[in-house]
N, C-alpha and C. Protein backbone atom coordinates (compact mmCIF):
# COMPACT_ATOMS: atom_id res chain seq x y z
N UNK A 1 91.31 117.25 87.71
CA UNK A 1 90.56 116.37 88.60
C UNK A 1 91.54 115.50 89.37
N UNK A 2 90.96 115.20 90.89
CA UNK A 2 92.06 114.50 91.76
C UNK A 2 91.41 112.96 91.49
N UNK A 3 92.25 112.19 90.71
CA UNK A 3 91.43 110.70 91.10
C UNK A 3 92.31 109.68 92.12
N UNK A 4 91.76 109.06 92.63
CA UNK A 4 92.62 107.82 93.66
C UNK A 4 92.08 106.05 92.49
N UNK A 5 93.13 105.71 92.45
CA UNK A 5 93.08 104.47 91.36
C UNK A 5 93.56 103.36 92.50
N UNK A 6 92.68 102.48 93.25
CA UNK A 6 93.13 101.55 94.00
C UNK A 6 93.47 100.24 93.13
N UNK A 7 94.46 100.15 93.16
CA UNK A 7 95.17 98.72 92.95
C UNK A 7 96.22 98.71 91.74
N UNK A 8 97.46 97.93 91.93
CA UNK A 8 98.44 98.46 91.46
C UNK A 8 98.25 97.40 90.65
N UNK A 9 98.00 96.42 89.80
CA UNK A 9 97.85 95.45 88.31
C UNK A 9 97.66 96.42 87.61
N UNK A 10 97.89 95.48 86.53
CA UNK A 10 97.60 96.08 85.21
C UNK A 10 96.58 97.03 84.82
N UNK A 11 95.57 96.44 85.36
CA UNK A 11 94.29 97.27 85.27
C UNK A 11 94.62 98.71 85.73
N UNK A 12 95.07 99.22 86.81
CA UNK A 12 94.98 100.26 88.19
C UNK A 12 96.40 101.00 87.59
N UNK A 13 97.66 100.28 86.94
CA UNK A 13 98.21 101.17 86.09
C UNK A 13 97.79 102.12 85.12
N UNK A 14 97.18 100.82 84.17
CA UNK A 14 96.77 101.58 83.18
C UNK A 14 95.91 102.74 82.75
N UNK A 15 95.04 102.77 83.84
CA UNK A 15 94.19 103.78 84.25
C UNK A 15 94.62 104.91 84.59
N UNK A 16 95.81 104.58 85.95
CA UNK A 16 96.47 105.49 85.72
C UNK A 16 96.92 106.55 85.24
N UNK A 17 97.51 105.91 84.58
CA UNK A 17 98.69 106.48 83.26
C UNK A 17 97.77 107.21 82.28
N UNK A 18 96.70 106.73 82.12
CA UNK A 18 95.98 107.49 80.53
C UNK A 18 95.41 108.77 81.44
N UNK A 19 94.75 108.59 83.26
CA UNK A 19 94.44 109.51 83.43
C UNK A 19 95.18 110.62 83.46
N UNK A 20 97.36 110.37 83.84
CA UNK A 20 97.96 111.51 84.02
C UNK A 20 97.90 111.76 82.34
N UNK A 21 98.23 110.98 81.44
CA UNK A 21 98.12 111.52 79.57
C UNK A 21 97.12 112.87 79.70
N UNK A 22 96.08 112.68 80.42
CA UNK A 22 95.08 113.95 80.67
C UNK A 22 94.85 115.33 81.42
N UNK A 23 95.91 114.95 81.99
CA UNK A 23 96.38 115.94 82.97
C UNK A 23 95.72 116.06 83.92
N UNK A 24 95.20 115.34 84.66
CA UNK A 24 94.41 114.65 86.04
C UNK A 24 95.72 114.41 87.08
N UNK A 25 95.39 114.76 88.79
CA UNK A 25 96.29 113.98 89.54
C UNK A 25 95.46 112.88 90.01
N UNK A 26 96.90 111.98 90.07
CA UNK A 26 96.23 110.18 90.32
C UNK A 26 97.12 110.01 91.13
N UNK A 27 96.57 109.09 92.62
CA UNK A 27 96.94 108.68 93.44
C UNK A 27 96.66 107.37 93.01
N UNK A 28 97.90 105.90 93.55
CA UNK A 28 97.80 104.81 93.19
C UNK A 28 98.08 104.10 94.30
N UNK A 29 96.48 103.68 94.78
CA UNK A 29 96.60 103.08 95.89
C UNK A 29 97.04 101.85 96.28
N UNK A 30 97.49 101.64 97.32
CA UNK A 30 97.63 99.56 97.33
C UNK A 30 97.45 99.93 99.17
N UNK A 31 97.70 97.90 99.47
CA UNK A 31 97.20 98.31 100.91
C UNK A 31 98.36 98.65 101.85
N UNK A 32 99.67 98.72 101.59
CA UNK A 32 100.84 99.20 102.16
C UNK A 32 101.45 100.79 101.57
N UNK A 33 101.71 101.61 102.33
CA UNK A 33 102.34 102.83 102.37
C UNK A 33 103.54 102.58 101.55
N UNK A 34 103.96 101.02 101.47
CA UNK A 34 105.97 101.54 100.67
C UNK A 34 105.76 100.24 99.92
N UNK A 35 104.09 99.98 98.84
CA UNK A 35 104.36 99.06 98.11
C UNK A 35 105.33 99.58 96.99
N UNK A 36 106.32 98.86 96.41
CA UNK A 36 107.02 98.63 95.61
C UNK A 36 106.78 99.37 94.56
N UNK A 37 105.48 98.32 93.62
CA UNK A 37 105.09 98.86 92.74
C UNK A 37 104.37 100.74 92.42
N UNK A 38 103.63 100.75 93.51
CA UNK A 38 102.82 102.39 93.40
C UNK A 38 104.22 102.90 93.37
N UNK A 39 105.38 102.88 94.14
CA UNK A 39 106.40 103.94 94.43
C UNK A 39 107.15 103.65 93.08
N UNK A 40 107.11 102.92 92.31
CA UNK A 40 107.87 102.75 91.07
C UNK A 40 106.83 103.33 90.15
N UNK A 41 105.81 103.06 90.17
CA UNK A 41 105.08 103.99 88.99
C UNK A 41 104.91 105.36 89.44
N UNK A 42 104.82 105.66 90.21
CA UNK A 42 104.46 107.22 90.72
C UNK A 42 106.00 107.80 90.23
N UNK A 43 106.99 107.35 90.67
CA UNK A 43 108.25 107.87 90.24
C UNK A 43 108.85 108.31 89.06
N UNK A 44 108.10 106.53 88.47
CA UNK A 44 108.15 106.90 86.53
C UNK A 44 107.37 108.31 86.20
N UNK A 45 106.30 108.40 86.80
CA UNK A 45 105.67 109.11 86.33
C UNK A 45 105.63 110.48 85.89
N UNK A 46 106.04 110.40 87.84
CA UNK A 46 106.86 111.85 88.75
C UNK A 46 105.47 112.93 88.37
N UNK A 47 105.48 114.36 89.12
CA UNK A 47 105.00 115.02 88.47
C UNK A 47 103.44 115.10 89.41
N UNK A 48 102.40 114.62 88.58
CA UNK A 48 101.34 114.23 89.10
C UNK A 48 100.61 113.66 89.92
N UNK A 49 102.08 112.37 89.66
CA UNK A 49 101.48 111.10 89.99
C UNK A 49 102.29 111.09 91.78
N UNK A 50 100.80 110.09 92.43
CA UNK A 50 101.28 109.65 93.81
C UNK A 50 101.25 108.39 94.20
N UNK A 51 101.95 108.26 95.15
CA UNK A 51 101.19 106.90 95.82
C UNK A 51 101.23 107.04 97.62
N UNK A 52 100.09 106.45 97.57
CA UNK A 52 99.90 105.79 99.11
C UNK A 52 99.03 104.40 99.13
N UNK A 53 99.02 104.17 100.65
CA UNK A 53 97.79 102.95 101.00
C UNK A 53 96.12 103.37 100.35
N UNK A 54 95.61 102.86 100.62
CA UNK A 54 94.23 102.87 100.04
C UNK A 54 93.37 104.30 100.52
N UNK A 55 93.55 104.66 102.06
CA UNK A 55 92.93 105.34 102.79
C UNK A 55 93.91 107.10 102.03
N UNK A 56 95.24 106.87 102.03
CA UNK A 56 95.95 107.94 101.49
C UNK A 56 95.01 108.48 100.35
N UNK A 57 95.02 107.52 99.09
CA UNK A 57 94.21 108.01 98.03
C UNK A 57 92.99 108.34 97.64
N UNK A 58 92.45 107.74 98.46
CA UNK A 58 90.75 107.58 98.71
C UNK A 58 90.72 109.69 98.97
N UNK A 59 91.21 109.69 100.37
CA UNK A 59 91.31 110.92 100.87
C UNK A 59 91.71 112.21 100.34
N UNK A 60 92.29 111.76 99.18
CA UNK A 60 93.02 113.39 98.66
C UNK A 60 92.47 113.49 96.93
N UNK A 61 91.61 112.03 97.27
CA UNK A 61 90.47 112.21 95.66
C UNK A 61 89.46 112.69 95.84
N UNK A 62 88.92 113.11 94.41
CA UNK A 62 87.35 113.52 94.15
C UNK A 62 86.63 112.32 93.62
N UNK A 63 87.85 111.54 92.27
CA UNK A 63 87.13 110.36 92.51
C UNK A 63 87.56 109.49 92.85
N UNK A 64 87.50 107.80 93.12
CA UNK A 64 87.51 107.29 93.48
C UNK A 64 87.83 106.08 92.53
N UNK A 65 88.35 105.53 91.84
CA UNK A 65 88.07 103.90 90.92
C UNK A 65 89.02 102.65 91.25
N UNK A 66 87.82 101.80 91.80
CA UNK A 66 88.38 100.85 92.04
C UNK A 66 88.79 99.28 91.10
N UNK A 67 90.12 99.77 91.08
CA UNK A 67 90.90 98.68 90.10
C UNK A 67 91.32 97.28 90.95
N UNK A 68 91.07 96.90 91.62
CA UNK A 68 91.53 95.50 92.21
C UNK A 68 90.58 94.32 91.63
N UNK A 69 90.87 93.37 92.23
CA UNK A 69 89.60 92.21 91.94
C UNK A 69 88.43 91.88 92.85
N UNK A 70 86.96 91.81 92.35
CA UNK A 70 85.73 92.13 92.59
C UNK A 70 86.07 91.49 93.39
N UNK A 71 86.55 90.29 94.05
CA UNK A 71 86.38 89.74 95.27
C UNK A 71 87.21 90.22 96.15
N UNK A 72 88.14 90.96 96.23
CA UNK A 72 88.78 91.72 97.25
C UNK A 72 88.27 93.13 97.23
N UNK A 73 87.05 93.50 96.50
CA UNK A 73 86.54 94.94 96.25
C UNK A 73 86.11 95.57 97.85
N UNK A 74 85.32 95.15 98.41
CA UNK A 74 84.92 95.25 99.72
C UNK A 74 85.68 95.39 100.63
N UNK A 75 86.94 94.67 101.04
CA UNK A 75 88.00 94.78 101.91
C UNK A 75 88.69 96.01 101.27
N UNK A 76 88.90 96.08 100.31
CA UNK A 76 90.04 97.10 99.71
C UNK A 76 89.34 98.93 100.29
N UNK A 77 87.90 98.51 99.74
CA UNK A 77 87.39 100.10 99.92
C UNK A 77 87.09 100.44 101.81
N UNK A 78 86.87 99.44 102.36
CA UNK A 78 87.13 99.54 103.90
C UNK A 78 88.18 100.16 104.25
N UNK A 79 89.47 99.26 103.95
CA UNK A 79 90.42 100.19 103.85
C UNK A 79 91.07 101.51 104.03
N UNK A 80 89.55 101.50 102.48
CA UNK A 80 90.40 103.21 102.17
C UNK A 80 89.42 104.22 103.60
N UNK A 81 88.31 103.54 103.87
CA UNK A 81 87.45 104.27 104.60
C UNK A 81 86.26 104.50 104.30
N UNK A 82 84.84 104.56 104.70
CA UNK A 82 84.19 105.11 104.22
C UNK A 82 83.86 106.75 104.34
N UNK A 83 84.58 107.29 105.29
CA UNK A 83 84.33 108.87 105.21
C UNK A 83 85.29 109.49 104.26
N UNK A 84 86.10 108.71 103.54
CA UNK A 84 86.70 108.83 102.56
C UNK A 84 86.34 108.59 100.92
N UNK A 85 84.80 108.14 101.31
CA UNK A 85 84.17 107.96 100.12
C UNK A 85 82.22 108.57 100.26
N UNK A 86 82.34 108.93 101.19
CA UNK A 86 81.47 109.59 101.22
C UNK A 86 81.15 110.74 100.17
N UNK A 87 79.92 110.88 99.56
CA UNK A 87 79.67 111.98 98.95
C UNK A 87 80.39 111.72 97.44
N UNK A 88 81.18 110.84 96.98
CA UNK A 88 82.21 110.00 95.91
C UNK A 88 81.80 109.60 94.63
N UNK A 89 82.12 110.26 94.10
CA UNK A 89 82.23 109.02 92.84
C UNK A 89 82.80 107.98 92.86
N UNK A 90 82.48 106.91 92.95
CA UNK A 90 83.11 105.47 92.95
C UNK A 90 83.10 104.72 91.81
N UNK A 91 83.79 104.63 91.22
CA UNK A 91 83.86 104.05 89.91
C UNK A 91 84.57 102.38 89.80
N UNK A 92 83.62 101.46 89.49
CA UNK A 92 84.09 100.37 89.83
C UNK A 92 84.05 99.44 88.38
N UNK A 93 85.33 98.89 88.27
CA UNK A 93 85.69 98.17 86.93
C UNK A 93 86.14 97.26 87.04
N UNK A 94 85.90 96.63 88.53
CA UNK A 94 85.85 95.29 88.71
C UNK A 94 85.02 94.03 88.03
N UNK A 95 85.98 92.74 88.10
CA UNK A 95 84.70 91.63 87.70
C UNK A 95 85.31 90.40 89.31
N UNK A 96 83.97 89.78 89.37
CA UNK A 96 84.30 89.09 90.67
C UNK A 96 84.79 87.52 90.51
N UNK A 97 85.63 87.75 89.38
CA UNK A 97 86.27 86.16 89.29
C UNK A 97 86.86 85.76 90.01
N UNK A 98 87.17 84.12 89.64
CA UNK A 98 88.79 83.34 90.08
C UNK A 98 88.38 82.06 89.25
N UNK A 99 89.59 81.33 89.93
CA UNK A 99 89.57 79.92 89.07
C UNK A 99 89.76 78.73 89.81
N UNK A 100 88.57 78.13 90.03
CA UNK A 100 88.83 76.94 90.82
C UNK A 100 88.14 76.04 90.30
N UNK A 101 89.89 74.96 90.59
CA UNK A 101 89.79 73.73 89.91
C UNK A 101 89.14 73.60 88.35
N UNK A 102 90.15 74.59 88.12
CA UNK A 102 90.52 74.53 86.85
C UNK A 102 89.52 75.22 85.97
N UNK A 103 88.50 76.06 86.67
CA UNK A 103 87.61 76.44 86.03
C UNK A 103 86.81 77.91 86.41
N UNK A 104 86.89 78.93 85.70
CA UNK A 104 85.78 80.11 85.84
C UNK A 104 84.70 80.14 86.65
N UNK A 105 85.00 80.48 88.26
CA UNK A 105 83.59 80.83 89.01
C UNK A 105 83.81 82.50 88.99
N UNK A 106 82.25 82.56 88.99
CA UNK A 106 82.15 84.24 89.48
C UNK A 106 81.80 84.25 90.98
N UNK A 107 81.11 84.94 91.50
CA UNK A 107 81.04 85.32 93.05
C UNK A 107 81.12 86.93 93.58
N UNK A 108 80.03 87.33 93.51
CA UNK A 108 78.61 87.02 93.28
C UNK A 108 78.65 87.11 92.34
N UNK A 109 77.02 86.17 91.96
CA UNK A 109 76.92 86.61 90.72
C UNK A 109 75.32 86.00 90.72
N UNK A 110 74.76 86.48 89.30
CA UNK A 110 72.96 86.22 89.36
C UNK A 110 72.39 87.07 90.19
N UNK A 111 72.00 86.91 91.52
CA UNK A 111 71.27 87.37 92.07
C UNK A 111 71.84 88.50 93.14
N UNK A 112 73.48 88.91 92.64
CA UNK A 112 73.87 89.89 93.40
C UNK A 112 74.97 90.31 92.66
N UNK A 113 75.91 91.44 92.58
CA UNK A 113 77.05 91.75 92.07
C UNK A 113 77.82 92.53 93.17
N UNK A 114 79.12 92.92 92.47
CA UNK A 114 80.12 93.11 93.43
C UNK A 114 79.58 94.89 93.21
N UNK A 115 79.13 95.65 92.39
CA UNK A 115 78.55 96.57 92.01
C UNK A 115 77.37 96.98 93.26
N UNK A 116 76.41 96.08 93.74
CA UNK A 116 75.35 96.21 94.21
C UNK A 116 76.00 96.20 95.57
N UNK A 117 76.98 95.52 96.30
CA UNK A 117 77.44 95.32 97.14
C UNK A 117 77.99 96.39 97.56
N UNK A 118 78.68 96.85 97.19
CA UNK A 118 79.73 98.33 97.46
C UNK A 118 78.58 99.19 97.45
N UNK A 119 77.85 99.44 96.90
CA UNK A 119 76.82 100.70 97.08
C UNK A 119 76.21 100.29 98.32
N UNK A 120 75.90 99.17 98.93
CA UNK A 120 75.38 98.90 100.12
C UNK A 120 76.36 99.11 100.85
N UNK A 121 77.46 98.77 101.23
CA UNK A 121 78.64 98.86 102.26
C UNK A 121 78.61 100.51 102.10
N UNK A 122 78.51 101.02 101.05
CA UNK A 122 79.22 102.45 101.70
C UNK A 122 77.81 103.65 100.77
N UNK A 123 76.84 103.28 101.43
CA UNK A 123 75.23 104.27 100.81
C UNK A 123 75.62 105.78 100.24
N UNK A 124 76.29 106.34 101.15
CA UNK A 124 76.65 107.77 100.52
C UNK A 124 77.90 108.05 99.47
N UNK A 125 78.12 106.77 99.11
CA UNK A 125 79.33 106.86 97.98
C UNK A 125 78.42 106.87 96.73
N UNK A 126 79.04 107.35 95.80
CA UNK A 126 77.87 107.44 94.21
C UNK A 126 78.35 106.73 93.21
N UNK A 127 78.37 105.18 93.13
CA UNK A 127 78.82 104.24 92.71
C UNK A 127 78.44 104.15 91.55
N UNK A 128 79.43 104.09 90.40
CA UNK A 128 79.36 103.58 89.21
C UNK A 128 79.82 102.60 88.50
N UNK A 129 79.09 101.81 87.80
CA UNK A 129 79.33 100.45 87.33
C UNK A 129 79.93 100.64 86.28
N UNK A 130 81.64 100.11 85.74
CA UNK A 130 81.50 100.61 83.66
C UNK A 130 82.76 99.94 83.51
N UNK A 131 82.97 99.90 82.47
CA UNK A 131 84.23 99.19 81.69
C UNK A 131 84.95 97.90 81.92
N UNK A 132 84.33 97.01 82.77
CA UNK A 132 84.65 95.83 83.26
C UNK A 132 84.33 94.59 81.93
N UNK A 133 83.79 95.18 81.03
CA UNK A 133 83.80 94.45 79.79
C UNK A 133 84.46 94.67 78.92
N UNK A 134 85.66 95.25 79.04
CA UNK A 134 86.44 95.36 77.85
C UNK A 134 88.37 95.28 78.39
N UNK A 135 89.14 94.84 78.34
CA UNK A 135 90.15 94.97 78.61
C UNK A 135 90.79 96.21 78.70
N UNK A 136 92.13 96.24 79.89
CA UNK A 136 91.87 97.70 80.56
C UNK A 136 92.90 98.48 79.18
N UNK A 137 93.57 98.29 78.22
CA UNK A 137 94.02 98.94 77.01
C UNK A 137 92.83 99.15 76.15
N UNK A 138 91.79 98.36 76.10
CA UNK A 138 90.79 98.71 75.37
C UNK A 138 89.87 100.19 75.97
N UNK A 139 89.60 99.95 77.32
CA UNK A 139 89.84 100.92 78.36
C UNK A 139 89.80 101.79 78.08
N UNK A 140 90.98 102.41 78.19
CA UNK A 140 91.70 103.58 78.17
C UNK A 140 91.56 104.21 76.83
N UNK A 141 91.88 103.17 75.38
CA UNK A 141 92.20 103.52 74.28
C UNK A 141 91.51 102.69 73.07
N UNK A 142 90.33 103.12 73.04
CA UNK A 142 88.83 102.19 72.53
C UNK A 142 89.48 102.06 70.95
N UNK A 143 89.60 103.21 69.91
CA UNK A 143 90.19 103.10 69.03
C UNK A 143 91.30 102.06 68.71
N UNK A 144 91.74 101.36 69.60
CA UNK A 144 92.44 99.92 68.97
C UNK A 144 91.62 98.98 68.41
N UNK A 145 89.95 98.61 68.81
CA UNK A 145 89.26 98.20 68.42
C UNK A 145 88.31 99.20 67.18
N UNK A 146 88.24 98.71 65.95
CA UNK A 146 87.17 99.70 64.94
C UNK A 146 86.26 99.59 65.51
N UNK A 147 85.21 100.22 64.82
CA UNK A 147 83.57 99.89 64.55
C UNK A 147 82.93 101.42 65.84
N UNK A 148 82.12 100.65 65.77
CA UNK A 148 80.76 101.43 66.94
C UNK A 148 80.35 100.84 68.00
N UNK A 149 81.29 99.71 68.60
CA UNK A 149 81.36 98.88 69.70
C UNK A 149 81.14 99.81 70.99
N UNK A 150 80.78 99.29 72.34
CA UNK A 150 79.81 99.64 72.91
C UNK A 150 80.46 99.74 74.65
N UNK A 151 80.34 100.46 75.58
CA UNK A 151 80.87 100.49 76.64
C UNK A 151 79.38 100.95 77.66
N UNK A 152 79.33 100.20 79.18
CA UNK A 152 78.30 100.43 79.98
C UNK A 152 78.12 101.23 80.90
N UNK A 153 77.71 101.72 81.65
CA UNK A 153 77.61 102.28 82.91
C UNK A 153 76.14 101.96 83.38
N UNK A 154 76.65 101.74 84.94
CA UNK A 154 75.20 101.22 85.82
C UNK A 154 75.49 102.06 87.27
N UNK A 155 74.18 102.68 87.52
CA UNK A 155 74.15 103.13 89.06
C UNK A 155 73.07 104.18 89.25
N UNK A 156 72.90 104.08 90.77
CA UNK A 156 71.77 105.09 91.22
C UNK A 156 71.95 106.66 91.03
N UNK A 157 73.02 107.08 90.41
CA UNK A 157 72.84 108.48 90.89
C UNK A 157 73.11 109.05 89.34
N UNK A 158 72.11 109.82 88.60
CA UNK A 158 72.22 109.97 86.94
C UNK A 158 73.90 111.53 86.62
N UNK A 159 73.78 111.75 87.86
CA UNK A 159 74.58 112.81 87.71
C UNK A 159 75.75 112.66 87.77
N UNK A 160 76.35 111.44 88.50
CA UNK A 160 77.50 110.58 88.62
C UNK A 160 77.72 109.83 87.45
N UNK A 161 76.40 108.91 86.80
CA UNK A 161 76.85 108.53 85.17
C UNK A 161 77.18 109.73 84.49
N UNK A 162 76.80 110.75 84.66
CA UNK A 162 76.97 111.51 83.55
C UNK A 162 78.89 112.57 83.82
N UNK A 163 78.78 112.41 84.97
CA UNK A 163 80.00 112.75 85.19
C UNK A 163 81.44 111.30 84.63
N UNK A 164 80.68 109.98 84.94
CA UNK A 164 81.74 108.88 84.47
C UNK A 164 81.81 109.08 83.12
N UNK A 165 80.51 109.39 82.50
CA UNK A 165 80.44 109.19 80.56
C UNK A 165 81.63 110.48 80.36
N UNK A 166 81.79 111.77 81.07
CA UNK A 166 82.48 112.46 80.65
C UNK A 166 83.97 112.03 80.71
N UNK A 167 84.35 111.23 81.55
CA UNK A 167 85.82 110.48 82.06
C UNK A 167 85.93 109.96 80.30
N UNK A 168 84.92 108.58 80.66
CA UNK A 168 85.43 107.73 79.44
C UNK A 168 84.99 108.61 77.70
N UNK A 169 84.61 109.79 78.59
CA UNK A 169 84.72 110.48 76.44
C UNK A 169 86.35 111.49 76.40
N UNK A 170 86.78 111.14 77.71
CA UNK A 170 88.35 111.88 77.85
C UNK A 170 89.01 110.60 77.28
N UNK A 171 88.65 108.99 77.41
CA UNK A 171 89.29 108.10 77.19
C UNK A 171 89.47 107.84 75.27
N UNK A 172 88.57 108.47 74.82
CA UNK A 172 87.96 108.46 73.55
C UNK A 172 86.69 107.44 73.35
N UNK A 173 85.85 107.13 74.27
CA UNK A 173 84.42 106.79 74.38
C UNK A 173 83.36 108.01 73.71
N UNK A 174 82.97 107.88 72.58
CA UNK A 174 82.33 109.11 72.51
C UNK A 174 80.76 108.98 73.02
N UNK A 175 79.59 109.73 73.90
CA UNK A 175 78.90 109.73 74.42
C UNK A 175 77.69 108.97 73.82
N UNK A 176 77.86 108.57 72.42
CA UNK A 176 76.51 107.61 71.77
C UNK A 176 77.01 106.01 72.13
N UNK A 177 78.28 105.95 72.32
CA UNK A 177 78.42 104.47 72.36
C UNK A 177 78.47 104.00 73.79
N UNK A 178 78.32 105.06 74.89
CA UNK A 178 78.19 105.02 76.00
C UNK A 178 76.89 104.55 76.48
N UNK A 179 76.39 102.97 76.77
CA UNK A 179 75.11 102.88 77.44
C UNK A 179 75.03 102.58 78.56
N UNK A 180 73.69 103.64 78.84
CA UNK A 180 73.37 103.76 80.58
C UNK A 180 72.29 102.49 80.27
N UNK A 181 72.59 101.26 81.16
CA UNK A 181 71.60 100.48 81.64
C UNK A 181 70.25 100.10 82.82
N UNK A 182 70.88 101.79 83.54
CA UNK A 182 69.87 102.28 84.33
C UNK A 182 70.48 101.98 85.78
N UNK A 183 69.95 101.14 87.07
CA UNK A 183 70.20 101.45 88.01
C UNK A 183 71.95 100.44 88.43
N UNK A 184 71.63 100.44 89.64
CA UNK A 184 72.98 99.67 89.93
C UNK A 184 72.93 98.09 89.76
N UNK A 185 71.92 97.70 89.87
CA UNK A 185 71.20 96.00 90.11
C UNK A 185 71.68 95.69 88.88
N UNK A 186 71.72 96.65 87.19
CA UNK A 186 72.29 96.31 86.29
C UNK A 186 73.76 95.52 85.92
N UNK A 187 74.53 95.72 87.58
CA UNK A 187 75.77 95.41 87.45
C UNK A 187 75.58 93.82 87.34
N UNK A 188 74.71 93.25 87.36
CA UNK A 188 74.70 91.97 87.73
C UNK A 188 75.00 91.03 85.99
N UNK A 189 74.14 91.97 85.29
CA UNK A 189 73.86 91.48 83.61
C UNK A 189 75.96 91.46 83.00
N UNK A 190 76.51 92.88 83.30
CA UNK A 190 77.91 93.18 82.76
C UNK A 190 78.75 92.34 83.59
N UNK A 191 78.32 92.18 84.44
CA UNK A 191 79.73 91.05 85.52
C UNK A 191 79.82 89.81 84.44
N UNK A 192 78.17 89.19 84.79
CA UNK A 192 78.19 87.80 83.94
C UNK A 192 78.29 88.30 82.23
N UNK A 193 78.99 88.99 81.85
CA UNK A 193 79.32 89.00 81.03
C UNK A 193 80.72 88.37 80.63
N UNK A 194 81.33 87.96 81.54
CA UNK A 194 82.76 87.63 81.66
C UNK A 194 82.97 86.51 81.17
N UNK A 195 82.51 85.49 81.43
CA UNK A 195 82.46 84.06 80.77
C UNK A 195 82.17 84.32 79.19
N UNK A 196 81.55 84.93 78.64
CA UNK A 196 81.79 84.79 77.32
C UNK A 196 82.61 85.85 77.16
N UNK A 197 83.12 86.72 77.27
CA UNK A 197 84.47 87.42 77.44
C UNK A 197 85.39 86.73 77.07
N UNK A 198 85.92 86.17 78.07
CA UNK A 198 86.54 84.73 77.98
C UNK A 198 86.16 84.20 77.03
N UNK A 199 86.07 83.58 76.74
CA UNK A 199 85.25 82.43 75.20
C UNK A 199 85.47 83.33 74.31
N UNK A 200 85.71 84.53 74.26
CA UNK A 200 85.67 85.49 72.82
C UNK A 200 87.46 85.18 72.91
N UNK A 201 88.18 85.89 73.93
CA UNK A 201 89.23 85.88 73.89
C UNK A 201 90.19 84.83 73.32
N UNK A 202 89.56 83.55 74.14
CA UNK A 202 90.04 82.03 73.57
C UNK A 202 90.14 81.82 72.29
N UNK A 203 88.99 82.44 71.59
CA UNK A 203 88.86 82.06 70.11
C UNK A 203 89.29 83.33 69.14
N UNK A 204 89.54 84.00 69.64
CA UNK A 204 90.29 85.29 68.52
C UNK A 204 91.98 85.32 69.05
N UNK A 205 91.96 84.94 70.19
CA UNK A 205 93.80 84.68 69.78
C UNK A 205 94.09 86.19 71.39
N UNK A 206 93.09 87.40 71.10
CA UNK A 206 93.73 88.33 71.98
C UNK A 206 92.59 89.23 72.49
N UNK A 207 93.17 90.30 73.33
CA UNK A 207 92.33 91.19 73.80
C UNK A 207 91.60 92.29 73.28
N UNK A 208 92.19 92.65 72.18
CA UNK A 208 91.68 93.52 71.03
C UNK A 208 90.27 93.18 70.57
N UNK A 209 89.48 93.18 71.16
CA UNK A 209 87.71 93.07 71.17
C UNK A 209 86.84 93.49 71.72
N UNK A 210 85.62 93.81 71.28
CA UNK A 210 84.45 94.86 71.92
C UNK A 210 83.46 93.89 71.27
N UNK A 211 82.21 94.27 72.13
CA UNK A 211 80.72 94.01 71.50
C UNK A 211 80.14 95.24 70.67
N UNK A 212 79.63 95.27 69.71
CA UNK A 212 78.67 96.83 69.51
C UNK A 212 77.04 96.16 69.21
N UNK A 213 76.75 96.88 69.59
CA UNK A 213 74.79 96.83 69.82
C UNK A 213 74.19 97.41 68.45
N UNK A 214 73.45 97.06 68.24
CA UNK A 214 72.56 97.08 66.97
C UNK A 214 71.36 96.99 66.96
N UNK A 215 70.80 98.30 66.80
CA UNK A 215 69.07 97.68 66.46
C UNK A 215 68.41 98.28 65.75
N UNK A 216 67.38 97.93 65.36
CA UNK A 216 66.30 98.39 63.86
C UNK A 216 65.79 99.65 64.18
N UNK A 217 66.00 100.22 63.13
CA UNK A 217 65.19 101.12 62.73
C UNK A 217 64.28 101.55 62.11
């Protein structure tokens, strides 16, 4: 599978990298042709791995995942184009933070997400909502955390979740702990999930944490 991984942080590495572990080609987008970083990881990589600007990777993928931050999500996928995401899996693992004055705002958030947004900017892309609740090593490599802890996916098109659930059961997500929350509007519940994210993190010391779901039988 050809994927394009926009944004070169931590996140957009790491993704990366576990996708070449799989033997996937990954393009690693940023918004300059000779960023630094893509041409240093593609190199490490060698082999598989590419880099270009946003529009480069967008274009020579099948899918699409956008690793930057939810509030630059919109500019970034312009960028890449939308006839470059047309017809797409768009896989988005953004959250729409920052920190002002000293404190955790989201944007949007409640009554809109950065999820709901991108499916409007670009209608014929097949946008999927997922993993923006778990840190991107947790990500990639769920087994650092035990248990039966829990990973999401949200969006309009069931054939596109079911194509993402197959990604993250390459990640070692196995398909029961995978929940579909149904349409895309769902992205709104997993964004604001971030603030207590945060608050978990603060109080356990690190990133090594998941939620798992539980209910009666």
């Amino acid at each position: 599978m050809r994927y394009a991984v926009l944004g070169t942080g931590e996140v957009g590495r790491t993704l990366g990298g576990r996708l070449l572990e799989l033997g996937h080609e990954v393009t690693l987008g940023s918004r300059s042709k000779d960023n630094p970083v893509a041409h240093e990881w593609a190199t490490a990589a060698a082999g598989r791995a590419h880099a270009g600007n946003f529009a480069d990777a967008a274009a020579a993928a099948e899918v699409v995942i956008n690793a930057v931050g939810g509030r630059v999500a919109l500019q970034a996928l312009e960028a890449a184009g939308g006839e470059h995401l047309d017809g797409k899996i768009v896989v988005d693992v953004s959250n729409p933070l920052a920190i002002e004055d000293g404190e955790l705002r989201l944007d949007p958030v409640e009554s809109d997400s950065v999820g709901e947004r991108i499916q409007r900017a670009f209608p014929r892309a097949r946008v999927v909502k997922t993993l923006n609740t778990v840190n991107c090593q947790v990500m990639t490599e769920p087994g650092r955390v035990p248990g039966e802890h829990n990973v999401f996916v949200c969006g309009e098109d069931a054939e596109a979740k079911e194509q993402v659930i197959v990604m993250l059961g390459e990640f070692g997500w196995p398909a029961q702990r995978v929940w579909d929350l149904g349409g895309i509007r769902s992205a709104r519940a997993v964004e604001m999930y971030l603030p207590l994210w945060l608050g978990l993190f603060r109080r356990i010391g690190n990133a090594d944490f998941n939620i798992e779901v539980r209910r009666a039988h």
